[in-house]
Protein backbone atom coordinates (compact mmCIF):
# COMPACT_ATOMS: atom_id res chain seq x y z
CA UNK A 1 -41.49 -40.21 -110.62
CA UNK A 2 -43.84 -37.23 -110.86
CA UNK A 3 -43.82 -35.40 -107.38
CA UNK A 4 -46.64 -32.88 -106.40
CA UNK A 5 -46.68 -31.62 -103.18
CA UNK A 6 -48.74 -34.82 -101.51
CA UNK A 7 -47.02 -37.39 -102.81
CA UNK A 8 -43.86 -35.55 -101.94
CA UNK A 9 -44.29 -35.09 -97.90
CA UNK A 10 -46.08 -38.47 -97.80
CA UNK A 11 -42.40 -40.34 -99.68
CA UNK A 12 -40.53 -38.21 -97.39
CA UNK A 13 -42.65 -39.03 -94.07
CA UNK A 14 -42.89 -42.81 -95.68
CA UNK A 15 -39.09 -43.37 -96.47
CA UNK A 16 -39.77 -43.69 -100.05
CA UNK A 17 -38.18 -40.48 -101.58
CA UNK A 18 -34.73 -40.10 -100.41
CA UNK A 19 -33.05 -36.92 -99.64
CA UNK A 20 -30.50 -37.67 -102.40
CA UNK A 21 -33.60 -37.53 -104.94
CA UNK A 22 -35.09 -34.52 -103.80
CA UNK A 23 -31.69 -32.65 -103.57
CA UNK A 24 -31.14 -34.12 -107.77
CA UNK A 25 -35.14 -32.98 -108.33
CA UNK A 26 -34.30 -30.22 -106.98
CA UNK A 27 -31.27 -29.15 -109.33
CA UNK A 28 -28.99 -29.52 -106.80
CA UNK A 29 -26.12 -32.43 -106.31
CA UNK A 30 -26.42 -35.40 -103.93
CA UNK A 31 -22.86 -35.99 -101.69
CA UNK A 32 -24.59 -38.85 -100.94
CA UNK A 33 -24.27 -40.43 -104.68
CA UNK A 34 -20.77 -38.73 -105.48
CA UNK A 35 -17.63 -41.00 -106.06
CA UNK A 36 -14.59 -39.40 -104.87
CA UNK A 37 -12.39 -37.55 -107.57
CA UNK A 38 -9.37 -37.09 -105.55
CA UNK A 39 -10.72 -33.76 -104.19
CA UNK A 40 -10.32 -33.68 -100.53
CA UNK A 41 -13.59 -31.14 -99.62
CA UNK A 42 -16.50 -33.35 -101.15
CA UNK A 43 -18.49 -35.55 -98.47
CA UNK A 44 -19.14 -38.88 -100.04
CA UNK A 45 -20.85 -42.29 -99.68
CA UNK A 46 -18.08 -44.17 -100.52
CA UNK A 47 -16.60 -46.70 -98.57
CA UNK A 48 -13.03 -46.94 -97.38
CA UNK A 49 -11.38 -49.95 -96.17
CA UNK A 50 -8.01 -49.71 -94.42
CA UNK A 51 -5.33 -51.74 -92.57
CA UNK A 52 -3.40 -50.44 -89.74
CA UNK A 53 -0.15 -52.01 -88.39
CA UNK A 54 0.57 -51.88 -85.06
CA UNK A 55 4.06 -52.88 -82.81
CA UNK A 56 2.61 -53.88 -80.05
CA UNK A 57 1.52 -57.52 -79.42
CA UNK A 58 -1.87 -58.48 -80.30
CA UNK A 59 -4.84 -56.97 -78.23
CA UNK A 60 -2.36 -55.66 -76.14
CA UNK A 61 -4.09 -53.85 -72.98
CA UNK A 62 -4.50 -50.11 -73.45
CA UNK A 63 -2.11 -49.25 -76.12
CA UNK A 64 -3.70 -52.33 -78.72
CA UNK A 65 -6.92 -51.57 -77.27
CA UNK A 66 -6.55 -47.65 -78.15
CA UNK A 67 -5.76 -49.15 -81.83
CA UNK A 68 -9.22 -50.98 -81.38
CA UNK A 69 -11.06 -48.35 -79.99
CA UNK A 70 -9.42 -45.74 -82.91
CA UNK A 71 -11.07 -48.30 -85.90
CA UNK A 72 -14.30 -48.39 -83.55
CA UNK A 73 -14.49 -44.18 -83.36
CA UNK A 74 -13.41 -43.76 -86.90
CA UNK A 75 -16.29 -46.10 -88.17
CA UNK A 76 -18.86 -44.56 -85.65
CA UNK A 77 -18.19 -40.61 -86.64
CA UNK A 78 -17.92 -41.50 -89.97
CA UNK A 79 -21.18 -43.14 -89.83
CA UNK A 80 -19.73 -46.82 -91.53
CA UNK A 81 -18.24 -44.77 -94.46
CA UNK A 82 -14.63 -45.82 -93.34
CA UNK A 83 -13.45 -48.95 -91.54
CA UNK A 84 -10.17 -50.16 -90.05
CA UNK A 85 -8.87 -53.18 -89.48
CA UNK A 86 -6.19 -53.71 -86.91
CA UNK A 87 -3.27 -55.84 -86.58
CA UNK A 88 -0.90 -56.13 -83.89
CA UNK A 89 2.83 -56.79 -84.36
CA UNK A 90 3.40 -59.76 -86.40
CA UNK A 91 0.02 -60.97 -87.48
CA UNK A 92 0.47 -59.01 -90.92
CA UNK A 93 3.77 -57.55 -90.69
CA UNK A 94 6.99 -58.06 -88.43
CA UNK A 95 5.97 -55.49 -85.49
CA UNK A 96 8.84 -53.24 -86.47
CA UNK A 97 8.33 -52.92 -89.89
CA UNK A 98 5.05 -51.34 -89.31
CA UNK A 99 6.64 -47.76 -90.64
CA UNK A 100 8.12 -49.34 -93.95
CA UNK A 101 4.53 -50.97 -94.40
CA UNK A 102 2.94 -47.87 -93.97
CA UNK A 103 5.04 -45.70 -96.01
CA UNK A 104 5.51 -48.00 -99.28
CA UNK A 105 1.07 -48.19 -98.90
CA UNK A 106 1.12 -52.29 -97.51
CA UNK A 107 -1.27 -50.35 -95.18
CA UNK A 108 -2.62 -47.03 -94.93
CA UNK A 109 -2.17 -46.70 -90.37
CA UNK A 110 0.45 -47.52 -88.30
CA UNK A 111 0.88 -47.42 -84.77
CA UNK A 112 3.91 -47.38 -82.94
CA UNK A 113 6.48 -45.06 -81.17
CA UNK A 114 9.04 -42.92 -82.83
CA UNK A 115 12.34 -44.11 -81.30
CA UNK A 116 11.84 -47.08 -83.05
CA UNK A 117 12.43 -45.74 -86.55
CA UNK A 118 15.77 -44.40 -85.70
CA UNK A 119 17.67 -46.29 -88.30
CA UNK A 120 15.47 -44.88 -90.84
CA UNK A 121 16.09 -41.05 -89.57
CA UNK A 122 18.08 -40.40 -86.44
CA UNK A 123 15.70 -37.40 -85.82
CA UNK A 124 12.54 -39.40 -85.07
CA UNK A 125 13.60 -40.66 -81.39
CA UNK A 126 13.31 -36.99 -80.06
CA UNK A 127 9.78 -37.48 -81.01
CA UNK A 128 9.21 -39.99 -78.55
CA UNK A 129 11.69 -39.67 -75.51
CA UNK A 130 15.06 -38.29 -73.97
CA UNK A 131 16.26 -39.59 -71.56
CA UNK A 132 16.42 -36.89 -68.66
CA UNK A 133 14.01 -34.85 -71.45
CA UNK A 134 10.40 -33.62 -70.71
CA UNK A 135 7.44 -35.63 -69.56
CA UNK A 136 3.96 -36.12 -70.82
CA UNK A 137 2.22 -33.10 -70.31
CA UNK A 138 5.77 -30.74 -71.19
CA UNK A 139 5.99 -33.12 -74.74
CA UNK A 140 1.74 -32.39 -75.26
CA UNK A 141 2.72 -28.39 -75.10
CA UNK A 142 5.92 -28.49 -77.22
CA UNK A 143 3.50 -30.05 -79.61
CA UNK A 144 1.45 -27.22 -80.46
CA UNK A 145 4.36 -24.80 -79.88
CA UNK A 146 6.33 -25.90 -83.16
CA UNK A 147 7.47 -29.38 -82.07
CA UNK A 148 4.36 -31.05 -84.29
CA UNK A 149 5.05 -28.94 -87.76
CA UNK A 150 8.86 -30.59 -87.06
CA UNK A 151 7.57 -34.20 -86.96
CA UNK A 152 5.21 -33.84 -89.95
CA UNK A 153 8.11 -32.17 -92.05
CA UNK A 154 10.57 -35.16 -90.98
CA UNK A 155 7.88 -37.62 -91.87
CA UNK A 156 6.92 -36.21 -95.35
CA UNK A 157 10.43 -37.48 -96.59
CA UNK A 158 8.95 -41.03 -95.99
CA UNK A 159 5.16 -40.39 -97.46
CA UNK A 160 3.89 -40.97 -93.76
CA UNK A 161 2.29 -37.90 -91.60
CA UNK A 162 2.16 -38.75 -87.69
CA UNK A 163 0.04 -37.87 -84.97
CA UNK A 164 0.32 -38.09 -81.02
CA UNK A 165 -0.95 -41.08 -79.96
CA UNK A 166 -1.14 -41.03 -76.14
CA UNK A 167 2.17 -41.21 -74.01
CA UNK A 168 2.90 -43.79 -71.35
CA UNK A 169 3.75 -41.38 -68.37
CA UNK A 170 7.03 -41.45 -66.58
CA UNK A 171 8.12 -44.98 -67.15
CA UNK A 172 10.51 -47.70 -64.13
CA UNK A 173 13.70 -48.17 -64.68
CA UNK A 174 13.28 -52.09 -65.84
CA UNK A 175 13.79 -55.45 -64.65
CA UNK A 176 17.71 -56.78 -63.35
CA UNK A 177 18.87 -59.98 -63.22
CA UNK A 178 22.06 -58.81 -61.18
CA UNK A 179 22.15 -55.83 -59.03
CA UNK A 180 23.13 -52.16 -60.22
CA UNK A 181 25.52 -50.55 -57.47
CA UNK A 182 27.72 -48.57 -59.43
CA UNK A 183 28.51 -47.50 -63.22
CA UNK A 184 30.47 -50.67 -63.04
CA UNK A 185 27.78 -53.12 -63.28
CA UNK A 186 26.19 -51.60 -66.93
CA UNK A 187 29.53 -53.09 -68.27
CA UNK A 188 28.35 -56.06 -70.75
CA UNK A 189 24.95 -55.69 -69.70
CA UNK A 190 22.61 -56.77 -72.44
CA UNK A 191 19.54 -54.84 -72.07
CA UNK A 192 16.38 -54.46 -74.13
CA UNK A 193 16.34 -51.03 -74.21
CA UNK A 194 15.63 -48.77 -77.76
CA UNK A 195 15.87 -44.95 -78.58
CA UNK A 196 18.61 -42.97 -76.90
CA UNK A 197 18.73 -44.37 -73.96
CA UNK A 198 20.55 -47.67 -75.80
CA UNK A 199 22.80 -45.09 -76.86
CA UNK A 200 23.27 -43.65 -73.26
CA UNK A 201 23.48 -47.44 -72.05
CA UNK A 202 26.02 -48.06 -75.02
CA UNK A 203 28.11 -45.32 -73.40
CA UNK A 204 27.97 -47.27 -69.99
CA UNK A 205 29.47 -50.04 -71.44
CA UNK A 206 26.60 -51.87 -72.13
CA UNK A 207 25.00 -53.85 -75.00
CA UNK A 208 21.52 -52.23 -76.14
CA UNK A 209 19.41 -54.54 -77.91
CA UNK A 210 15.90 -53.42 -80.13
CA UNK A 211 13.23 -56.45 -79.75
CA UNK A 212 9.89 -56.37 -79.88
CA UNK A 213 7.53 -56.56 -76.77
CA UNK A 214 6.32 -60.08 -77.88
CA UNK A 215 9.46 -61.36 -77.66
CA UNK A 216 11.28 -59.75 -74.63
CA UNK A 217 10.33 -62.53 -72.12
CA UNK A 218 11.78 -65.21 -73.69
CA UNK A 219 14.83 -63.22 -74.22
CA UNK A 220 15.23 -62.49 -70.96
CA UNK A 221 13.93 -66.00 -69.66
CA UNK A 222 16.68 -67.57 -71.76
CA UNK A 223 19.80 -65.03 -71.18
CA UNK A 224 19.16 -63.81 -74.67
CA UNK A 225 19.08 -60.65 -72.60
CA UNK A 226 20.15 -59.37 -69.16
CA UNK A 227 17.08 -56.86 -68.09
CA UNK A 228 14.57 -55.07 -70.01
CA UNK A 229 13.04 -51.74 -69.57
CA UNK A 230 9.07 -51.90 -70.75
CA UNK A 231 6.53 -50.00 -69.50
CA UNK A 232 5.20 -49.85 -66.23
CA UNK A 233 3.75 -52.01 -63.08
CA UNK A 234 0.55 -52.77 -64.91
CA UNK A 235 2.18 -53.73 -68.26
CA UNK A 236 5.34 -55.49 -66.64
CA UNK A 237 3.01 -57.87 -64.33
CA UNK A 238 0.79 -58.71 -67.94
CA UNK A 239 4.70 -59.49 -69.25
CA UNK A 240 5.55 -61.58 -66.05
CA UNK A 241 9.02 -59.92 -66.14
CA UNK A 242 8.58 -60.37 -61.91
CA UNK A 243 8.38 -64.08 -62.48
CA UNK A 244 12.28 -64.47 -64.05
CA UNK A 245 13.80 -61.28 -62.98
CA UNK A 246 15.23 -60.47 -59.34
CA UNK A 247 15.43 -56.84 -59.62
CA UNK A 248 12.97 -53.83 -60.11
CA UNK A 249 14.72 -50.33 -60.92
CA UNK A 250 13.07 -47.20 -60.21
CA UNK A 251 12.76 -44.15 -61.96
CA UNK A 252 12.87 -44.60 -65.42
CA UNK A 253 15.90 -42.08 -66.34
CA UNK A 254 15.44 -42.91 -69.87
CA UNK A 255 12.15 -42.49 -70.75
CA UNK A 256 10.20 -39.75 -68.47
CA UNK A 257 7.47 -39.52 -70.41
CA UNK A 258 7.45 -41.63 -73.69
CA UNK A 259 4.98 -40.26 -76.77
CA UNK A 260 3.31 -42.99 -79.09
CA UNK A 261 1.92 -42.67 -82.32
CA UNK A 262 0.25 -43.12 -85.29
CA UNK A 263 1.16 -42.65 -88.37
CA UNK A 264 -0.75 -42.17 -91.70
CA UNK A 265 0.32 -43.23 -95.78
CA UNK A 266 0.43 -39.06 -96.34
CA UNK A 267 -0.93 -40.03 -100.02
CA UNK A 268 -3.91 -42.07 -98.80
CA UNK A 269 -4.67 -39.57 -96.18
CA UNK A 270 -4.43 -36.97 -99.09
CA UNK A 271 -7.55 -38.68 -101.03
CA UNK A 272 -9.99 -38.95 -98.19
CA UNK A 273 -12.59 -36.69 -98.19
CA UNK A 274 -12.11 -33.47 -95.74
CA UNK A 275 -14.26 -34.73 -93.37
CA UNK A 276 -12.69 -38.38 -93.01
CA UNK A 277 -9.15 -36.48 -92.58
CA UNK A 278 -10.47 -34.90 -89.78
CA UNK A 279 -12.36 -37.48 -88.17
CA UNK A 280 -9.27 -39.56 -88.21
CA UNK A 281 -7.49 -36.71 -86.25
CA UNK A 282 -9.94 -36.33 -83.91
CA UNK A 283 -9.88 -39.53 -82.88
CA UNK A 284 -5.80 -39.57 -82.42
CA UNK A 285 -6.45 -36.65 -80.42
CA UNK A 286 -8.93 -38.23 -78.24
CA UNK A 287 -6.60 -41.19 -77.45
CA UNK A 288 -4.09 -39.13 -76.62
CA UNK A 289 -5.88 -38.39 -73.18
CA UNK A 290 -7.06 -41.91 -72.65
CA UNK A 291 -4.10 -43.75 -73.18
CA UNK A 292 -2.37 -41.84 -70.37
CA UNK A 293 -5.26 -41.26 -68.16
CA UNK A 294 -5.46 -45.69 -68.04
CA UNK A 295 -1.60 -45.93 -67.87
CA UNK A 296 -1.90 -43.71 -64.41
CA UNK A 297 -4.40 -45.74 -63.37
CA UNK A 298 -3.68 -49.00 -63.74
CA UNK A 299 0.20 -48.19 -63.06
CA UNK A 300 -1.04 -46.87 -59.64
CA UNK A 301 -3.53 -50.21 -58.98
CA UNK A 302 -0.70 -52.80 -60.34
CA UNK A 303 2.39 -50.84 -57.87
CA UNK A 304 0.11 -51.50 -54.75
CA UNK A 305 -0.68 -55.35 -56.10
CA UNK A 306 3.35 -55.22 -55.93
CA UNK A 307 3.84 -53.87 -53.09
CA UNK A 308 1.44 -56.05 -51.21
CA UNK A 309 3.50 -59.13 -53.11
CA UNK A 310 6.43 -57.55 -51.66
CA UNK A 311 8.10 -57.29 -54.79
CA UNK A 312 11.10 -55.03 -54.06
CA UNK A 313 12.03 -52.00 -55.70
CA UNK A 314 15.16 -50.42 -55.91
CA UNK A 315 16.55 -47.00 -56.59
CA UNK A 316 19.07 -46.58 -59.41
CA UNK A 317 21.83 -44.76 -56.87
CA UNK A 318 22.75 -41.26 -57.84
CA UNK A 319 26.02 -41.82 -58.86
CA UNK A 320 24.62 -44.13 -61.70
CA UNK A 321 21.77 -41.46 -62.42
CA UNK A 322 24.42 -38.98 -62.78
CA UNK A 323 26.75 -40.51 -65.23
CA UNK A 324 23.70 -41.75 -67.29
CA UNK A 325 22.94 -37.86 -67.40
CA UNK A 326 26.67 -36.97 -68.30
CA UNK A 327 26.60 -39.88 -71.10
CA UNK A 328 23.18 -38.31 -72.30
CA UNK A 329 24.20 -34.85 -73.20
CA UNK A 330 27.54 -36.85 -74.89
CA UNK A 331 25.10 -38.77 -76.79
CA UNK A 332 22.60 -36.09 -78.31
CA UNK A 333 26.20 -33.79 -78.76
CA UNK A 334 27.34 -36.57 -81.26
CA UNK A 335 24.16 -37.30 -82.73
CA UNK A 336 23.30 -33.40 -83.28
CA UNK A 337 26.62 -32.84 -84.84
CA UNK A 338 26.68 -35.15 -87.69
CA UNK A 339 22.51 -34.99 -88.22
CA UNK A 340 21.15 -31.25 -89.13
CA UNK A 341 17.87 -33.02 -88.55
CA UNK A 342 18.14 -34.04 -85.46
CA UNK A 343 20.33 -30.85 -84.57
CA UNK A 344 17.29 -28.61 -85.77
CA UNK A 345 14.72 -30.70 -84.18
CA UNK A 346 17.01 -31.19 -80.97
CA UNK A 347 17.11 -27.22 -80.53
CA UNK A 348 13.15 -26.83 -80.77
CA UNK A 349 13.12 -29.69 -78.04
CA UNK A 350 15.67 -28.51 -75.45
CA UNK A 351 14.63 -24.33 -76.24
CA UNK A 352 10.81 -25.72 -75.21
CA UNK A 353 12.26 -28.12 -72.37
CA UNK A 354 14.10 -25.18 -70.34
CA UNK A 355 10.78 -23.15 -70.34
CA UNK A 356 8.66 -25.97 -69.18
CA UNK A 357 11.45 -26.93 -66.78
CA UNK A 358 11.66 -23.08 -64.68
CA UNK A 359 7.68 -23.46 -65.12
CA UNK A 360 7.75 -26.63 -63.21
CA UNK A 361 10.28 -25.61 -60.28
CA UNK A 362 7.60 -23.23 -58.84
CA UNK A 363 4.68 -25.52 -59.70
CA UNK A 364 4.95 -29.30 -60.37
CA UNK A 365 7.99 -29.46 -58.85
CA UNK A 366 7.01 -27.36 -55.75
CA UNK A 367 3.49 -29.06 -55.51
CA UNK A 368 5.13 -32.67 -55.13
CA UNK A 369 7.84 -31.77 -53.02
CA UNK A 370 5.69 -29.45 -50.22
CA UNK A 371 2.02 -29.97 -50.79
CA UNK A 372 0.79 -33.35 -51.95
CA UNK A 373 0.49 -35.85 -49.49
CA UNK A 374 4.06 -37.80 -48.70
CA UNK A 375 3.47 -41.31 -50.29
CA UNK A 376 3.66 -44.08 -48.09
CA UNK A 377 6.52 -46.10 -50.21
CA UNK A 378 10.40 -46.42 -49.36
CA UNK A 379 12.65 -47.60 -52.16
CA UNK A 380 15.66 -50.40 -51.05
């Protein structure tokens, strides 16, 4: 085609001439009409399809809607140049072998939370939550003051490089079918609970079991199980854990503040173009915020729809707190001293977690106990 300067403004105004032509007339090289050669820094039109595996149950509210909304943001910034497609846990994978899938390239995204993968490396639980540890906001700082470059070295050894991926916020206790007075009653107790505290619980005398979310009401329905921890009011009403369980246990000792996920196939991630690699962790970053700004609010709405049910709530009493606090630091002591990955990682966390705490005695701490307004409900 023989351009003179008419023809060319009229094509351009027209739609005729692209701007991948005139950028080739023009000597130069169109981004548009590269393929990728591996090289991480070119912008190109091609097309990248990719699975990610998730553990939570199908279109689960908030957390499998954040795995929705991630494909959804990913294909909008990248403007259709990359799509996701998401599967909760089971509908391509057994929910927790989402990190195996991911790492051996069955798909290129997972979502999930650490403490899951704690056969695979004891390390990864302190990546999601201590019990008696930090909460959302103090595990957000350690983050970007070392506790991320940790995480991605741990995960290199499996191919896989994670992100933050939202946290759930200070978490209940769980759901009872007997009645916790004392120490005493964790003896024998089967409880769904994973990460450290099942090794805290293990220490009580009890009988931590892993299952995944879609199956923990039937365990519990049929005595597969004794209680469950989960998430929250909002989450535990969707589960109907108040329809076949007596008791409700406040706070959540074990999980303060518990940090999701998601994790990418490092090699896949590796050969997307620079843009698409940062796209993808923009969008983990912006989920971060919304998945804990909706687990506030609909924990808040769903614990007054409870209250008005007059579902009762109980307090864990302190002597049980206390001894679940003594078992803790037992716990992390014995994992720490046989693991130099978790002892290294473990010393980050708790170095972080002491600063954060004295920060929070004469702010957080001092704002909820003398300023905000007293809340209006008494635990039995």
């Amino acid at each position: 085609m023989k351009l003179n300067r008419k023809t060319f403004f009229k094509g351009l105004a027209l739609g005729t001439i692209s701007l991948p032509f005139v950028i080739k007339g023009l000597g130069g090289v169109s981004h548009a009409q590269e393929e990728s050669d591996g090289s991480p820094n070119i912008i190109t039109a091609k097309k990248y399809r990719w699975k990610m595996v998730t553990t939570w149950p199908p279109k689960f509210p908030i957390l499998g809607e954040a795995c929705e909304l991630f494909a959804d943001r990913v294909r909008q910034l990248s403007g259709g140049r990359m799509d996701i497609r998401v599967y909760g846990g089971n509908e391509l994978v057994p929910a927790l072998e989402a990190f195996d899938t991911v790492r051996e390239g069955g798909a290129e995204l997972g979502c999930g939370a650490a403490y899951y993968w704690a056969g695979k490396t004891e390390a990864a639980q302190f990546f999601a939550s201590v019990p008696f540890g930090m909460n959302a906001q103090q595990l957000n700082a350690w983050m970007v003051s070392g506790g991320l470059e940790l995480w991605e070295e741990l995960y290199a050894d499996f191919n896989l490089i994670p992100m933050p991926g939202g946290n759930t916020g200070v978490q209940m206790g769980g759901w009872f079918n007997k009645e916790i007075n004392s120490v005493e009653d964790l003896k024998g107790l089967k409880m769904r609970i994973p990460g450290l505290g099942g090794k805290v619980l293990q220490r009580a005398g009890g009988a931590p079991v892993l299952m995944a979310g879609g199956e923990i009401y039937t365990g519990l329905e049929r005595g597969v199980i004794d209680a469950t921890e989960w998430l929250g009011p909002f989450h535990d009403t969707l589960m109907g854990f108040h329809e076949i369980a007596e008791y409700y246990y406040s706070p959540g000792w074990h999980e303060p503040g518990t940090m999701l996920e998601f994790f990418v196939n490092k090699e896949q991630m590796e050969r997307l173009p620079s843009d698409l690699q940062g796209i993808i962790k923009t969008v983990a970053g912006e989920l971060s915020g919304w998945i804990l700004s909706q687990m506030e609010a609909n924990n808040a709405a769903a614990l007054a729809k409870f209250l008005e049910k007059g579902i009762n709530i109980r307090r864990f009493p302190n002597e049980v707190i206390q001894q679940m606090r003594t078992y803790t630091a037992e716990a992390i002591d014995e994992i720490t001293a046989r693991d130099p990955k978790s002892r290294k990682v473990y010393e980050s966390y708790r170095s972080f977690q002491q600063k954060a705490a004295d920060y929070a005695a004469i702010t957080e701490k001092a704002y909820y106990n003398r300023i905000q307004v007293d809340a209006g409900i008494r635990l039995g």
